[in-house]
Protein backbone atom coordinates (compact mmCIF):
# COMPACT_ATOMS: atom_id res chain seq x y z
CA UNK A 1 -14.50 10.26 18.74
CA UNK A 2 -12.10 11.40 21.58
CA UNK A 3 -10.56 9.16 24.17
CA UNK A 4 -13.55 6.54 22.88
CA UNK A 5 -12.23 3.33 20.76
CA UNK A 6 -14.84 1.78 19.05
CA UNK A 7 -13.63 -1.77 19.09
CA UNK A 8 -14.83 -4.30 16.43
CA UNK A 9 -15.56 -6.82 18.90
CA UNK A 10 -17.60 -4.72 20.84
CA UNK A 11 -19.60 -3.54 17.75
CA UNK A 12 -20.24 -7.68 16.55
CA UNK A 13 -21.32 -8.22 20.36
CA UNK A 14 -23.39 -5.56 21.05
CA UNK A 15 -25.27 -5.55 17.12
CA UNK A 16 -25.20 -9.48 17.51
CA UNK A 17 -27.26 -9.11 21.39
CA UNK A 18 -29.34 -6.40 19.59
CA UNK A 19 -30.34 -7.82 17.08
CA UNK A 20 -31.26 -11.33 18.05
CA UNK A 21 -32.99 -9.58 21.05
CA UNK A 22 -34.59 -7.30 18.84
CA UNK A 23 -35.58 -10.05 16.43
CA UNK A 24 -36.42 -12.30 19.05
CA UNK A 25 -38.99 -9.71 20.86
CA UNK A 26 -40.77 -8.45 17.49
CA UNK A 27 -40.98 -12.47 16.45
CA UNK A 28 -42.56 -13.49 19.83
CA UNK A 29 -44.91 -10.25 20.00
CA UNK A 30 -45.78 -9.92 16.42
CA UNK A 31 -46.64 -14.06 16.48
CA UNK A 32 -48.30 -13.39 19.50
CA UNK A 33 -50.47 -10.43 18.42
CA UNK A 34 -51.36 -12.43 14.97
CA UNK A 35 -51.90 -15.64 16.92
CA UNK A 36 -54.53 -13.91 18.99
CA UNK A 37 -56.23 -12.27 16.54
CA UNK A 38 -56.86 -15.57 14.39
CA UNK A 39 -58.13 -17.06 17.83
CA UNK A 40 -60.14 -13.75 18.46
CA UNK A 41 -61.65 -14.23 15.25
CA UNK A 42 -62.50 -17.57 15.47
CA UNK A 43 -64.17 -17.36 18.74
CA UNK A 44 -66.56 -14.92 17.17
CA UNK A 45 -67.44 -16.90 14.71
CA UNK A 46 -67.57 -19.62 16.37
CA UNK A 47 -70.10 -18.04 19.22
CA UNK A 48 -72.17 -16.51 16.59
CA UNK A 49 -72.39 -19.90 14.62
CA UNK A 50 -73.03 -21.71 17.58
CA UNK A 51 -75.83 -19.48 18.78
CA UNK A 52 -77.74 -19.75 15.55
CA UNK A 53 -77.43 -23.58 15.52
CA UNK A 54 -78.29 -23.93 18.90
CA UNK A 55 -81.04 -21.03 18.18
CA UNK A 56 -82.32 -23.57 15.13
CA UNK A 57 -82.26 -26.19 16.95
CA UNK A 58 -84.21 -25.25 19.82
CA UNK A 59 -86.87 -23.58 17.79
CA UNK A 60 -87.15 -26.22 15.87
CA UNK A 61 -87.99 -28.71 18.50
CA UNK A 62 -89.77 -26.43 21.00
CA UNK A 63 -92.17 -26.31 17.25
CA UNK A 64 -92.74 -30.04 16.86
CA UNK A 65 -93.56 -30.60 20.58
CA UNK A 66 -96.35 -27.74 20.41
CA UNK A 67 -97.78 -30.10 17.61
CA UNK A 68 -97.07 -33.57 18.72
CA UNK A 69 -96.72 -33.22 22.46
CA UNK A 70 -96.78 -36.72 23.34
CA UNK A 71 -94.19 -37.45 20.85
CA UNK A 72 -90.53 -38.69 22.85
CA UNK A 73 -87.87 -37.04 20.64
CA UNK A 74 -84.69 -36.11 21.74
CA UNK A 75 -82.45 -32.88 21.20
CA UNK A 76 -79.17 -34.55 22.26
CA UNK A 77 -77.98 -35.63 19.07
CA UNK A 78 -78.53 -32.54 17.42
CA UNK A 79 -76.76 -30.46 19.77
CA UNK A 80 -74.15 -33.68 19.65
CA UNK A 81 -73.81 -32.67 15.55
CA UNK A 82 -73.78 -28.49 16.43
CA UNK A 83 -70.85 -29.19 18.66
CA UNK A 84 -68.46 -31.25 16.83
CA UNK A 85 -68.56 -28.94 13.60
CA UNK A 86 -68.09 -26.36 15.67
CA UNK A 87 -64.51 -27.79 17.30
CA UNK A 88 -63.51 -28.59 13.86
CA UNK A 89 -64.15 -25.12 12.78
CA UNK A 90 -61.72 -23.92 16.30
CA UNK A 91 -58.84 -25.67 14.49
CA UNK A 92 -56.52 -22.48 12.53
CA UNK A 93 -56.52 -23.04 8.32
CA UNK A 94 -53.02 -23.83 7.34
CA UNK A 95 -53.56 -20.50 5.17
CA UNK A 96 -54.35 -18.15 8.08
CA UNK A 97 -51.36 -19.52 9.64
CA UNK A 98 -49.24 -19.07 6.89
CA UNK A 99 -50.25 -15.55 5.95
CA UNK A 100 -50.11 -13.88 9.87
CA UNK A 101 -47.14 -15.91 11.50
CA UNK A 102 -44.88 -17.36 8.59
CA UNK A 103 -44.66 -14.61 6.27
CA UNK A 104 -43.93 -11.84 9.19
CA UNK A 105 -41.58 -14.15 10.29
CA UNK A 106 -39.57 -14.69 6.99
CA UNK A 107 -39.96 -10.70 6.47
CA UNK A 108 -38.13 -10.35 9.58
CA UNK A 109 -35.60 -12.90 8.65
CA UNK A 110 -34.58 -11.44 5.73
CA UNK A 111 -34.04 -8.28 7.30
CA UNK A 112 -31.82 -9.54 9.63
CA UNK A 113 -30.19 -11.12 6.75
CA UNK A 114 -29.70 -8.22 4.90
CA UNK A 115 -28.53 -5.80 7.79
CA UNK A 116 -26.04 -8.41 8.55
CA UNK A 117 -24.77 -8.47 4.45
CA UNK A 118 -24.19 -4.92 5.16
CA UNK A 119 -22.13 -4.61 8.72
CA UNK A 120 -20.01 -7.30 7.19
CA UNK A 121 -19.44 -5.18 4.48
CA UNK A 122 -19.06 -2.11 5.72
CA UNK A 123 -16.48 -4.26 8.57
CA UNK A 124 -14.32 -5.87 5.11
CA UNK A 125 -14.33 -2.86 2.86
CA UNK A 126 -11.18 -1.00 4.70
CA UNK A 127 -9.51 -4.35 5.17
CA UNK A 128 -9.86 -4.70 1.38
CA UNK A 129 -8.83 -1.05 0.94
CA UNK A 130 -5.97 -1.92 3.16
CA UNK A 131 -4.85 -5.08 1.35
CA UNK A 132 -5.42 -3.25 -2.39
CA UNK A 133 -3.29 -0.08 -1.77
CA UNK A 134 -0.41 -2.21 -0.03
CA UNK A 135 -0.49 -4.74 -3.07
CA UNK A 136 -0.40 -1.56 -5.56
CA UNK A 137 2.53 0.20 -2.82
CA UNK A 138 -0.07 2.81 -3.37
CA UNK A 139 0.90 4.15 0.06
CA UNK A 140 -0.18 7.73 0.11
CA UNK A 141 -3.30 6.30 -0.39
CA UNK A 142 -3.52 5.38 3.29
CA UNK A 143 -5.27 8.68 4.50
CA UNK A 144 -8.16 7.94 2.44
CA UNK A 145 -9.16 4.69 3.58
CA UNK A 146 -12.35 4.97 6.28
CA UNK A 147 -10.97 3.30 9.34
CA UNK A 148 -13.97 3.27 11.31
CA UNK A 149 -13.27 1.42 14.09
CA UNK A 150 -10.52 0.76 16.23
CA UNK A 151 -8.95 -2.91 14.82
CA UNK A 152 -9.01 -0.97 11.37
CA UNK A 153 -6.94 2.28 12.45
CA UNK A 154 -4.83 0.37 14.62
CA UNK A 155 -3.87 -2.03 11.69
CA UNK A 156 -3.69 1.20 9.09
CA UNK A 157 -1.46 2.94 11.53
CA UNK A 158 1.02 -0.05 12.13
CA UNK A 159 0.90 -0.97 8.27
CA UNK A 160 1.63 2.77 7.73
CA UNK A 161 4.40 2.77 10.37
CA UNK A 162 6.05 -0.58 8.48
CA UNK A 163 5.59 1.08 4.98
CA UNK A 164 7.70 4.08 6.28
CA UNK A 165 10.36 2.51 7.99
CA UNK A 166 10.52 0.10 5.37
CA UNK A 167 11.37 3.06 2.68
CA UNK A 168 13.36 4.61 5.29
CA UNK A 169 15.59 1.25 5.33
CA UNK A 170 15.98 0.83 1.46
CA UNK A 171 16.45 4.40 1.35
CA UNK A 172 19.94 3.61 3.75
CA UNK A 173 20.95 0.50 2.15
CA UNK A 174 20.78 2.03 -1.29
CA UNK A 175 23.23 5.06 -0.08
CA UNK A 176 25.08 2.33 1.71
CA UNK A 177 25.36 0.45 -1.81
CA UNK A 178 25.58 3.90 -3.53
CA UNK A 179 28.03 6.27 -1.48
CA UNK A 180 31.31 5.89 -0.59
CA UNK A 181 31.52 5.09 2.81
CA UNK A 182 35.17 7.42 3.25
CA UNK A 183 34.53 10.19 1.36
CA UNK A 184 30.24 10.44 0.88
CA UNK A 185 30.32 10.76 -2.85
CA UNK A 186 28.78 8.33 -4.87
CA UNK A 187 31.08 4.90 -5.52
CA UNK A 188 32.16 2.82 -8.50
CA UNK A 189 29.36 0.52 -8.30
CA UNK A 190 27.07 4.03 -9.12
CA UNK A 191 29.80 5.66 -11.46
CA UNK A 192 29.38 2.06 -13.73
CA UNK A 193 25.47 2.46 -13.36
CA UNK A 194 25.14 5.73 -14.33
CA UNK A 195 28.03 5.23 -17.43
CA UNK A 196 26.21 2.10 -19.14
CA UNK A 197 22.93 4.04 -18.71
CA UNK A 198 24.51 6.64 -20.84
CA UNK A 199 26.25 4.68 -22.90
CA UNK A 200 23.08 2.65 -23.93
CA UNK A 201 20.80 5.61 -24.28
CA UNK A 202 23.68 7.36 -26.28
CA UNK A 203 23.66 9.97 -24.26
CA UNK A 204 26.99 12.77 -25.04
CA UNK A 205 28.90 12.93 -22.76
CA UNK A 206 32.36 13.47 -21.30
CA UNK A 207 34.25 11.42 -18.70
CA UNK A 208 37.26 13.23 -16.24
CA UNK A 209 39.65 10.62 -14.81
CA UNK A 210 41.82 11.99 -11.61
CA UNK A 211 44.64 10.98 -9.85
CA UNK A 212 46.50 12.22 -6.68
CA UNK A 213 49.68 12.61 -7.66
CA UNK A 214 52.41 10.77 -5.07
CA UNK A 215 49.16 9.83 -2.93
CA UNK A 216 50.86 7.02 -1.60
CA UNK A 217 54.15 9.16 0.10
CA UNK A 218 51.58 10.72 1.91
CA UNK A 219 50.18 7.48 3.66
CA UNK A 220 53.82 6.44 4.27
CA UNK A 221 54.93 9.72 5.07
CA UNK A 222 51.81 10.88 7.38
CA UNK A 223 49.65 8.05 7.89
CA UNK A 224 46.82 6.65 6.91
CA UNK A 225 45.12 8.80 8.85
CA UNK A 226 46.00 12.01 7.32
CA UNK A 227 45.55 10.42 3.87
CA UNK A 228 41.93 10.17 4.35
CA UNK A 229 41.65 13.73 5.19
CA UNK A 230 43.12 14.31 2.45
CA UNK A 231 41.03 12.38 0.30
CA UNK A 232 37.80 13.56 1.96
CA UNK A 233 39.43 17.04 1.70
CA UNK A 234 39.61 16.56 -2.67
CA UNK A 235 36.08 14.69 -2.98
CA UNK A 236 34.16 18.70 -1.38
CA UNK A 237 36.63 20.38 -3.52
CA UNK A 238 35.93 18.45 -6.79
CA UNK A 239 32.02 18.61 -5.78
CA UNK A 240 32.17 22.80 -5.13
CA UNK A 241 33.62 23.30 -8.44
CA UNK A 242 31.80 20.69 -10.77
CA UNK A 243 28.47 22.25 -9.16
CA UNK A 244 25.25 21.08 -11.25
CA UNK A 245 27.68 20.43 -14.76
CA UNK A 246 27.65 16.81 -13.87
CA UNK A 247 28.14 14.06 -11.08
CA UNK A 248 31.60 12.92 -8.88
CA UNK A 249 32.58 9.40 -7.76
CA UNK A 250 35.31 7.81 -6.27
CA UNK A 251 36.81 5.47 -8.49
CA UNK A 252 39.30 3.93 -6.17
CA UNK A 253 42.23 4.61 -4.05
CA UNK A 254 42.96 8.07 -4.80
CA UNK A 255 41.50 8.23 -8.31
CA UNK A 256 38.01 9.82 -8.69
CA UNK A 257 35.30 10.26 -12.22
CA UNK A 258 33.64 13.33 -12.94
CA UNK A 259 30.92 12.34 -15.87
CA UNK A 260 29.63 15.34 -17.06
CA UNK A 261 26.29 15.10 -19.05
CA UNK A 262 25.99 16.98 -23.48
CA UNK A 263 29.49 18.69 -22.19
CA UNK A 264 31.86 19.40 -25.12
CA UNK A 265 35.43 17.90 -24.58
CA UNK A 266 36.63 21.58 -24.59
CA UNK A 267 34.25 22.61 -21.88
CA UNK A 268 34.87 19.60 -19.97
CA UNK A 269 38.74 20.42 -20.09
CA UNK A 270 38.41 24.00 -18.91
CA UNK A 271 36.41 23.00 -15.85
CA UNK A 272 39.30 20.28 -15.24
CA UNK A 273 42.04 22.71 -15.58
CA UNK A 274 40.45 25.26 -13.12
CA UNK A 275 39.81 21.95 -10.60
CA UNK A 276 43.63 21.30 -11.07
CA UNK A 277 44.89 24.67 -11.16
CA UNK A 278 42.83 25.07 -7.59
CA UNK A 279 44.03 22.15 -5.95
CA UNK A 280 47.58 23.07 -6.60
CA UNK A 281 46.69 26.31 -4.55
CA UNK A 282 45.23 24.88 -1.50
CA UNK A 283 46.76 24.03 1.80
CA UNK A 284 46.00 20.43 2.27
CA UNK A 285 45.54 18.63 5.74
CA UNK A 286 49.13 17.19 5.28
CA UNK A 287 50.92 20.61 5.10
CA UNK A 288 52.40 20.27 1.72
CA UNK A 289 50.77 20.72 -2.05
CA UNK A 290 48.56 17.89 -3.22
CA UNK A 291 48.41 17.95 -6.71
CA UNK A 292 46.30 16.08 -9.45
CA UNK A 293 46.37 14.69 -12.95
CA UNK A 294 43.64 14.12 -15.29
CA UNK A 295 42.55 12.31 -18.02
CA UNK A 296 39.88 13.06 -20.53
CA UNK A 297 37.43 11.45 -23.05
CA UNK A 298 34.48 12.20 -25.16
CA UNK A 299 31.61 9.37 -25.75
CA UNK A 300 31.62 8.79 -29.48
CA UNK A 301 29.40 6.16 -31.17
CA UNK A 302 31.74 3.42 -32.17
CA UNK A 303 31.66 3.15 -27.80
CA UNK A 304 29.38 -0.17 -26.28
CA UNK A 305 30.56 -0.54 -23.17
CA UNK A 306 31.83 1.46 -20.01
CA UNK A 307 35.11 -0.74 -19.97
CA UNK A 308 36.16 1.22 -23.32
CA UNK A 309 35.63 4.60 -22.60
CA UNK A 310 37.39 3.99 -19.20
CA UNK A 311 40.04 2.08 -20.72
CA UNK A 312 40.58 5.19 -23.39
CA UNK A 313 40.77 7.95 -20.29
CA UNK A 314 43.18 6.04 -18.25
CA UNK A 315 45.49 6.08 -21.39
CA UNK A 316 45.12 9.52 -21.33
CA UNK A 317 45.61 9.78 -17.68
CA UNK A 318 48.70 7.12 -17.62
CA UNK A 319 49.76 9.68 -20.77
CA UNK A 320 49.98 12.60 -18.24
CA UNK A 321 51.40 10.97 -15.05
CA UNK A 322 53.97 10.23 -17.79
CA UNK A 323 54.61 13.90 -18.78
CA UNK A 324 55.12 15.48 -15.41
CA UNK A 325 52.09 15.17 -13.06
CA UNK A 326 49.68 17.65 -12.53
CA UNK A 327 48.80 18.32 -16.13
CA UNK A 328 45.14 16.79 -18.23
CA UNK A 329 45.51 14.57 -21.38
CA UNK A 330 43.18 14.41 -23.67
CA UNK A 331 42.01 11.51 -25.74
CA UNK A 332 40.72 12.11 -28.71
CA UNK A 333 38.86 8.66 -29.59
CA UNK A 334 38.45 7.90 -33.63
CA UNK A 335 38.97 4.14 -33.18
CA UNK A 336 40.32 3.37 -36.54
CA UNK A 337 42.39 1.00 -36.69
CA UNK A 338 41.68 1.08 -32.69
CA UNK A 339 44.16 4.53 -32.87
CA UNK A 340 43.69 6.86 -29.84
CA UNK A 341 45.23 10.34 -30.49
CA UNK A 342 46.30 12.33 -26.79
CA UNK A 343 46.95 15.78 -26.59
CA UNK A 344 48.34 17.41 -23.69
């Protein structure tokens, strides 16, 4: 269509002026024709009627003065008779009438009826294509829609532009809600989301509990600072090595979740152990060793809720701050008699 818009309320102007001109000039000639053809007719009639009366007449009385010359009749009111049937016969039957002028004209009518049915149709159905798909948030569905004039693709494009930078906005508040805002990794609101999910589904799993060990000297000794370096530094290290075995979070503070998805326990603690043995290795941002401790748990059955299986891991976590620092604990949950075996 190029640079052309075809505006709606150019279209309902210019078919409105059409059309009732149109209409308007077929009504007028086509009456007009019909009109004059009924009056055509009639006039012939009427002449040929009237020249046989008149024809009757006349012989007629040009006869009976040949016989009786002397007699006084007169041909007025014959001719008086001849001429007033004849203007009654000039006036148009209701049925001639009907039949040339006022069933054209309905015809016509109904046309225009019909043709108008169908523009506002055809204006309504992408409005109502429009409406439907945003209703269903069937927004892919957009392109398909026939925006045929310029109100419709105008309204299509803005609706599209609203749709997008409406996902684009949940999309950032759900990583806002999601992500830790210090370190990028998802936070404890998503770690508990993601743990009753499994937990209700019953879905195996095992559940890493870390701790920086003497994360606090740091703050007071460097600063606060340094200690989220530090932090940020741990959260890409713990990411690189659990790869696609499972899913980080930050817990809190300087304690962070790995939940790692149908991982045995003894899997789970050799990918811990090379984490740990790692971070002992690097060179952190505060120029000494940062080390971590761990704490482990399997989901079992007798679990319901998140609480329990966390509660379980820190035990085994508190177990190896306990022994040393920078050493995994393992709990071993059999909950009987609520007893929780932990291995170092």
């Amino acid at each position: 269509m190029g640079k052309f818009k075809l505006k709606l309320s150019f279209v309902i102007v210019s078919m409105t002026v059409i059309v009732v001109l149109a209409t308007s000039s077929i009504s007028i000639w086509g009456s007009y024709r019909n009109f004059n053809d009924i009056l055509m007719q009639n006039k012939n009639v009427i002449q040929e009627n009237y020249v046989k009366e008149i024809t009757v007449i006349t012989e007629g009385f040009v006869q009976e003065k040949l016989k009786e010359p002397n007699q006084d009749k007169s041909i007025e009111p014959d001719v008086a008779r001849v001429v007033n049937k004849l203007l009654d016969e000039r006036v148009v039957s209701s049925s001639a009438f009907i039949k040339s002028i006022i069933v054209p004209s309905l015809i016509g009518l109904v046309i225009v009826f019909v043709l108008a049915v169908w523009l506002t149709s055809k204006i309504a159905r992408p409005l109502k294509n429009l409406s439907t798909s945003m209703e269903r948030e069937e927004i892919q569905t957009f392109e398909e829609i026939n925006d045929w004039y310029y109100e419709a693709r105008k309204l299509k494009k803005v609706v599209q532009n609203m749709a997008t930078s409406s996902e684009s906005k949940i999309g950032n508040l759900t990583n806002q809600l999601n992500l830790d805002a210090l370190t990028g990794i998802p936070n404890r609101r998503r770690m508990d989301q993601i743990l009753n999910e499994l937990i209700i589904n019953k879905v195996p799993h095992v559940i890493v509990l870390i701790d920086l060990d003497d994360f606090k000297s740091i703050n007071d000794t460097y600063g606060h600072i340094v200690g989220d370096e530090v932090l940020k530094a741990f959260a890409n290290h713990m990411q690189e090595n659990i790869e696609q075995h499972g899913l980080c979070f930050r817990y809190g503070g300087e304690e962070f979740m790995m939940i790692l998805p149908s991982m045995t326990i003894d899997a789970a603690l050799a990918l811990a152990e090379n984490l740990r043995v790692k971070q002992a290795m690097l060179d952190a941002t505060c120029g000494r060793p940062v080390t971590m401790s761990a704490g482990i748990t399997a989901f079992t059955a007798n679990i319901k809720t998140a609480n329990q299986i966390i509660t379980i891991t820190d035990r085994a976590l508190y177990k190896a701050k306990q022994s040393g620092k920078n050493r995994i604990c393992v709990a071993e949950n059999h909950l009987k008699n609520n007893e929780i075996n932990i291995e170092i």
